[in-house]
Protein backbone atom coordinates (compact mmCIF):
# COMPACT_ATOMS: atom_id res chain seq x y z
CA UNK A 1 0.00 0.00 0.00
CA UNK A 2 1.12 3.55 -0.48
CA UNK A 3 1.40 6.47 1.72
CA UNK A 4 2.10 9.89 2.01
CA UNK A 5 5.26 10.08 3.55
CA UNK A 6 6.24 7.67 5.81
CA UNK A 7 4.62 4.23 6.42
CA UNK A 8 2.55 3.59 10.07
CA UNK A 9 4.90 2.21 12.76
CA UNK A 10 2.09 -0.31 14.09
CA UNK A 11 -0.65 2.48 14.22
CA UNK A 12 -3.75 1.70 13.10
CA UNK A 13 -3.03 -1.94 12.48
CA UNK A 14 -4.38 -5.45 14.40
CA UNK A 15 -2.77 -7.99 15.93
CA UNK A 16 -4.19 -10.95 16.63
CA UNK A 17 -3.84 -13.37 19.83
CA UNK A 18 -5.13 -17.00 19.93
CA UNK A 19 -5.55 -18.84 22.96
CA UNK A 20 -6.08 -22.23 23.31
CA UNK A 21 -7.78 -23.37 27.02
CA UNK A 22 -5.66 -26.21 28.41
CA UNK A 23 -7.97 -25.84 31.68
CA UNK A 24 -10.78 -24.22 33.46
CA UNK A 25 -9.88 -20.52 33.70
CA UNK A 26 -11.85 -17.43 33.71
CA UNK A 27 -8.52 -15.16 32.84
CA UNK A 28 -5.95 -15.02 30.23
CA UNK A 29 -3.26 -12.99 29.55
CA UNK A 30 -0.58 -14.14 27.09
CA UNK A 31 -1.12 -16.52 23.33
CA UNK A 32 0.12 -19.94 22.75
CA UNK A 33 3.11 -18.59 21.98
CA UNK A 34 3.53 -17.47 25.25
CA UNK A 35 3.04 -13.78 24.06
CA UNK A 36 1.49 -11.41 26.56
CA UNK A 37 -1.98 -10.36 24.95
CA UNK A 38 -1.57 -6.08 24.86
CA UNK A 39 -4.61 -4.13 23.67
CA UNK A 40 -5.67 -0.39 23.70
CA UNK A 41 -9.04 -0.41 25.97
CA UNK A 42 -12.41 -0.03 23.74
CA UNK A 43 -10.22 -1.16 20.83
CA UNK A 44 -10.42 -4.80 20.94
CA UNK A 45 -12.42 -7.31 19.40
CA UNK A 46 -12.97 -11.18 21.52
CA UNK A 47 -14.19 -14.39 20.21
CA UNK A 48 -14.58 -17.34 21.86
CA UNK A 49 -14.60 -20.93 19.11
CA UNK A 50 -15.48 -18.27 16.94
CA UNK A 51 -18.25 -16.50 18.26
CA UNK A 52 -18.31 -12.98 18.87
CA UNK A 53 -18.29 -11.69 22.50
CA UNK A 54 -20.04 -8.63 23.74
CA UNK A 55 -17.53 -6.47 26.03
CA UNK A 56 -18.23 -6.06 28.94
CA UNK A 57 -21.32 -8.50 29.20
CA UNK A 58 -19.42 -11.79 28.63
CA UNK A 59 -15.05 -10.81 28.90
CA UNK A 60 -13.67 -7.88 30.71
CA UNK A 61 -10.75 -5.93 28.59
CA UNK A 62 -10.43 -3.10 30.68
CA UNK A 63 -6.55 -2.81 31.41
CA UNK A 64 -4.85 -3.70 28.35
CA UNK A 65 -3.48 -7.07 29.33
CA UNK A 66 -5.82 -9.09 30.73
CA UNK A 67 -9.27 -10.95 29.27
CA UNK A 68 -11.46 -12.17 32.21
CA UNK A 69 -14.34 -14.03 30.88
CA UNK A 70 -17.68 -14.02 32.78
CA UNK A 71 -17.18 -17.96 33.10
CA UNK A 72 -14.79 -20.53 33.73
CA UNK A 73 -13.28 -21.41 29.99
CA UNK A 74 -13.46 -25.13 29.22
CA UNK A 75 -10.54 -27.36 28.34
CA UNK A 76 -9.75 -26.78 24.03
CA UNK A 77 -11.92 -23.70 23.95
CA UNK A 78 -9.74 -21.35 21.60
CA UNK A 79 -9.73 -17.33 22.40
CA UNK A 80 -8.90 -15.27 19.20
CA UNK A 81 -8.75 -11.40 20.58
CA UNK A 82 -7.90 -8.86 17.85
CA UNK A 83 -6.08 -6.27 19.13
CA UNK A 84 -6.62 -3.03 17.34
CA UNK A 85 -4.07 0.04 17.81
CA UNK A 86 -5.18 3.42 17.82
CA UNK A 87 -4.48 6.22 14.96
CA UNK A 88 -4.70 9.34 15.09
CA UNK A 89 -4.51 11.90 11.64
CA UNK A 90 -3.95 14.66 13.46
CA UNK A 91 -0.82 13.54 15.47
CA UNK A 92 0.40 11.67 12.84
CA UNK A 93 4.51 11.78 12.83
CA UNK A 94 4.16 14.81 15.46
CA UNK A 95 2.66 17.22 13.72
CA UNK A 96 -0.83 18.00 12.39
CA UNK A 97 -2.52 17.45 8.95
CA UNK A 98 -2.36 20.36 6.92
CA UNK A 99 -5.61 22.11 5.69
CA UNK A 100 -6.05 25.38 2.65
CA UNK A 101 -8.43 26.68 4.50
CA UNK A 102 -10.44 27.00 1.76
CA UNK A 103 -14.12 25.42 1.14
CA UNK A 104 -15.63 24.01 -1.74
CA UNK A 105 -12.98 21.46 -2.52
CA UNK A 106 -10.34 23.41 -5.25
CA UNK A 107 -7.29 22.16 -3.92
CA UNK A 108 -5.91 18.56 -3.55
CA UNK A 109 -3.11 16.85 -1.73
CA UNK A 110 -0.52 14.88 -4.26
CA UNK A 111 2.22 12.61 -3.97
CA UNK A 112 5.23 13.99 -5.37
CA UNK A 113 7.06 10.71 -5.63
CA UNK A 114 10.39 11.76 -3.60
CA UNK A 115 8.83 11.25 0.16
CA UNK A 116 7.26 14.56 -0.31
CA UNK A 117 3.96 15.80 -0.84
CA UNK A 118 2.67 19.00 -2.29
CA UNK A 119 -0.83 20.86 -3.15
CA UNK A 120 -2.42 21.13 -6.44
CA UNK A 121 -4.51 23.34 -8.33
CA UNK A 122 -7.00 21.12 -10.52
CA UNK A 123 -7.85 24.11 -11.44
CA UNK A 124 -8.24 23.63 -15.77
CA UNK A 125 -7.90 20.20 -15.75
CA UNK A 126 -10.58 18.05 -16.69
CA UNK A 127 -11.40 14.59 -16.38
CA UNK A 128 -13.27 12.44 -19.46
CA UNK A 129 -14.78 9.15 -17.79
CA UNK A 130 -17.23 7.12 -19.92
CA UNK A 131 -19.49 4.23 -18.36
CA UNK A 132 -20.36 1.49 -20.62
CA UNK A 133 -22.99 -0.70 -19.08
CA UNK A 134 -23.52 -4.26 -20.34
CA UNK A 135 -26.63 -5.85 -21.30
């Protein structure tokens, strides 16, 4: 994919943990590869063999490393939690987005191709677009 300047460090991406009960817990906190499960709170998604659970009716993911389920988990149930990071436009790379200012759409935002971008005019330029439906 392209961006913009420079590609997201991890922002804005998932990571997915899978868990695989090997007894009757109501808690877990690391993957089966013994990787601690790390979240950003509201921005997490839990299923248990697949189905969707509602937060905070069935798990708890209120601290960022730590799923406690509303019951006991039963031996071979599998925990998938997709861990979402956060993004934010505005402090992208330390600095804000840049606006015109100006309303009604006459500037855009290119890609210059060198790691820079730079703001265009379309000002003259004209695009010719047919649609050919089929029958």
């Amino acid at each position: 994919m392209s961006y913009i300047g420079n590609q997201p460090s991890g922002e804005g991406q998932a990571e997915r943990f899978i868990f695989t009960a090997t007894g009757t817990t109501p808690t877990i906190t690391h993957d089966d590869d013994g990787l601690p499960i790390s979240y950003v709170v509201n921005h997490v998604s839990v299923y248990l063999n697949g189905v969707k659970q509602v937060i905070p009716t069935d798990v708890a993911a209120s601290n960022g490393s730590t799923l406690v389920f509303a019951a006991n988990l039963a031996v071979n149930d599998v925990v998938e939690c997709i861990a979402l990071s956060t993004f934010s436009a505005v402090t992208t790379e330390g600095s804000s987005i840049l606006s015109t200012g100006e309303t009604g759409g006459t500037k855009f935002l290119r890609e210059d191709g060198d790691n820079s971008s730079s703001w265009q005019d379309p000002t003259g330029k004209s695009i010719a677009m047919s649609i050919v439906f089929g029958s």
